[in-house]
Protein backbone atom coordinates (compact mmCIF):
# COMPACT_ATOMS: atom_id res chain seq x y z
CA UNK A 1 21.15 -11.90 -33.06
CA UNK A 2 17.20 -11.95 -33.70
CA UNK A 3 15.01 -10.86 -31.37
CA UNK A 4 11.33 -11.88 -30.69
CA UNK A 5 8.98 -9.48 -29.29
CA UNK A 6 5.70 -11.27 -28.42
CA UNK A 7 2.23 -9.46 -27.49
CA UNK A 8 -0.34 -12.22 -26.51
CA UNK A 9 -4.16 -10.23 -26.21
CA UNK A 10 -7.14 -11.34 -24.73
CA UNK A 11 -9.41 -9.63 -26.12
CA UNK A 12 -13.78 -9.32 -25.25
CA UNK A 13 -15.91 -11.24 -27.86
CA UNK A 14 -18.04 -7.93 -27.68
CA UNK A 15 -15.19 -6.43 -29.63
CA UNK A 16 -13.25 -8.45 -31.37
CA UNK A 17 -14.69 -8.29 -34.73
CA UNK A 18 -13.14 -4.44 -34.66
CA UNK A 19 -10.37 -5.53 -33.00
CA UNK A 20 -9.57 -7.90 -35.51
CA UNK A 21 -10.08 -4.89 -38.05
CA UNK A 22 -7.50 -2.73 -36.22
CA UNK A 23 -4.48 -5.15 -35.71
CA UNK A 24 -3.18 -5.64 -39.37
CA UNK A 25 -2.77 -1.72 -39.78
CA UNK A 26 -1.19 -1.41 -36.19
CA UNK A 27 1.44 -4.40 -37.18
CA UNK A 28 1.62 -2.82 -40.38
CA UNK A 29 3.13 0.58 -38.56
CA UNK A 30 5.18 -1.79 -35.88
CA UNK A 31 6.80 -2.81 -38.86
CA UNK A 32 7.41 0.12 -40.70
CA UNK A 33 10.00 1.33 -36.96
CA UNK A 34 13.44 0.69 -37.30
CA UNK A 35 14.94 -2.89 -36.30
CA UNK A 36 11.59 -4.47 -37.31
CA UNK A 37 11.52 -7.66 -39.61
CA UNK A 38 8.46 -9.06 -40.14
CA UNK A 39 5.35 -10.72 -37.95
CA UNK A 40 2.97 -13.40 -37.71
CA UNK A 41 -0.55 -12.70 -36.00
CA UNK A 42 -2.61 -15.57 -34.94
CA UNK A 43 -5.84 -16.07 -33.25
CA UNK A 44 -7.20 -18.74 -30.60
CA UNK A 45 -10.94 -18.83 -29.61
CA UNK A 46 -9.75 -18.62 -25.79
CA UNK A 47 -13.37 -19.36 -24.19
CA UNK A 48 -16.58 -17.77 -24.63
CA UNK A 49 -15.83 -14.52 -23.42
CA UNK A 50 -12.64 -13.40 -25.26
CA UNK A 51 -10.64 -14.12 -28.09
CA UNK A 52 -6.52 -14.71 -27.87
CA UNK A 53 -4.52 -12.87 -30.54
CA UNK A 54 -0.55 -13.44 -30.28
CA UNK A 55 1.78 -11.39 -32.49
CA UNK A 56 5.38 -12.52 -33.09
CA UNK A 57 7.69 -9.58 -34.10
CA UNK A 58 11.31 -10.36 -35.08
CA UNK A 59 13.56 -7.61 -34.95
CA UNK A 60 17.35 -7.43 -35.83
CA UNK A 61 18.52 -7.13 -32.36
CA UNK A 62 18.17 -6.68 -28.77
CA UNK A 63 19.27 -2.91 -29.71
CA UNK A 64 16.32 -2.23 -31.97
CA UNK A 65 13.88 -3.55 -29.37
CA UNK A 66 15.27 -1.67 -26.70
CA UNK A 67 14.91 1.93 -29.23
CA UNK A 68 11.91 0.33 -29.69
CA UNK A 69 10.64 0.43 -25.79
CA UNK A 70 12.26 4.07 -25.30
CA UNK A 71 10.83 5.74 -28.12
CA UNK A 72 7.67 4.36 -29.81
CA UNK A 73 6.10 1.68 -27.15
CA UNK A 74 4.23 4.31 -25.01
CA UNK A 75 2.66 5.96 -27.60
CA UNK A 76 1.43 2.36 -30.15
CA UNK A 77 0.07 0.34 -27.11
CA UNK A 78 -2.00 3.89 -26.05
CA UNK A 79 -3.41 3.24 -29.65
CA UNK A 80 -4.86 0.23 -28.90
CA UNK A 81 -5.87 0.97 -25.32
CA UNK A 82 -7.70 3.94 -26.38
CA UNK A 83 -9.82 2.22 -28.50
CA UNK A 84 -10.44 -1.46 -26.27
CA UNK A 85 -9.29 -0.03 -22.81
CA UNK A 86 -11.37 -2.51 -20.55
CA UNK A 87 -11.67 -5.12 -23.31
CA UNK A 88 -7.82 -6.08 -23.84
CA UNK A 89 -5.58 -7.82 -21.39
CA UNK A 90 -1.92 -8.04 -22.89
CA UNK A 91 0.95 -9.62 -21.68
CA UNK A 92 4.32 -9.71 -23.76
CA UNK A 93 7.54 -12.17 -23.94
CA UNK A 94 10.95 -11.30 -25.13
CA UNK A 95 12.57 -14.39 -26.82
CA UNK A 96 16.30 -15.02 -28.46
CA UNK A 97 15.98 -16.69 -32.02
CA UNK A 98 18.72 -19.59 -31.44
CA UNK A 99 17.73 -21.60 -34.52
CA UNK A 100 15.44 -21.93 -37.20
CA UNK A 101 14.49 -24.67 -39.39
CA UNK A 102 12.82 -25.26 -42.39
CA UNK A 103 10.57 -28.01 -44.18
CA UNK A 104 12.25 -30.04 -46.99
């Protein structure tokens, strides 16, 4: 069964133009880890401090998140807390796909 993983970001208006830089080549190497299917980014002006960045990774199961979290997750979110430390608050969601639908 599909798995979500979601990674909502606040993120400081002071650097979010590099921010904003850096995500599509950190998604692109999320992606590139076993289990991973695809992923959506989108962006919310939150207030006007900070801007809100979700990303919504699908993976093929519970099993390939769970690799996932014991073998890569330490070392990709040090990425991006190396380089925004202070300026990033992240919180994350784990969601079961029970049914998608499409247009037309």
């Amino acid at each position: 069964m599909v798995v979500i993983y979601e990674v909502n970001l606040h993120i400081a208006k002071a650097v979010a133009d590099r921010f904003a830089d850096w995500l599509p080549g950190h998604v692109e190497e999320m992606l590139a880890l076993p289990g991973f299917i695809d992923a959506v980014i989108a962006r919310e002006e939150a207030d006007d401090s900070s801007v809100a960045w979700s990303v919504r990774y699908r993976l093929q199961n519970r099993q390939a998140l769970d690799d996932y979290f014991a073998e890569h997750a330490e070392r990709m979110r040090a990425d991006g807390i190396e380089r925004f430390g202070e300026h990033m608050h992240a919180s994350r969601r784990i969601l079961t796909e029970t049914l998608q639908l499409r247009a037309g």
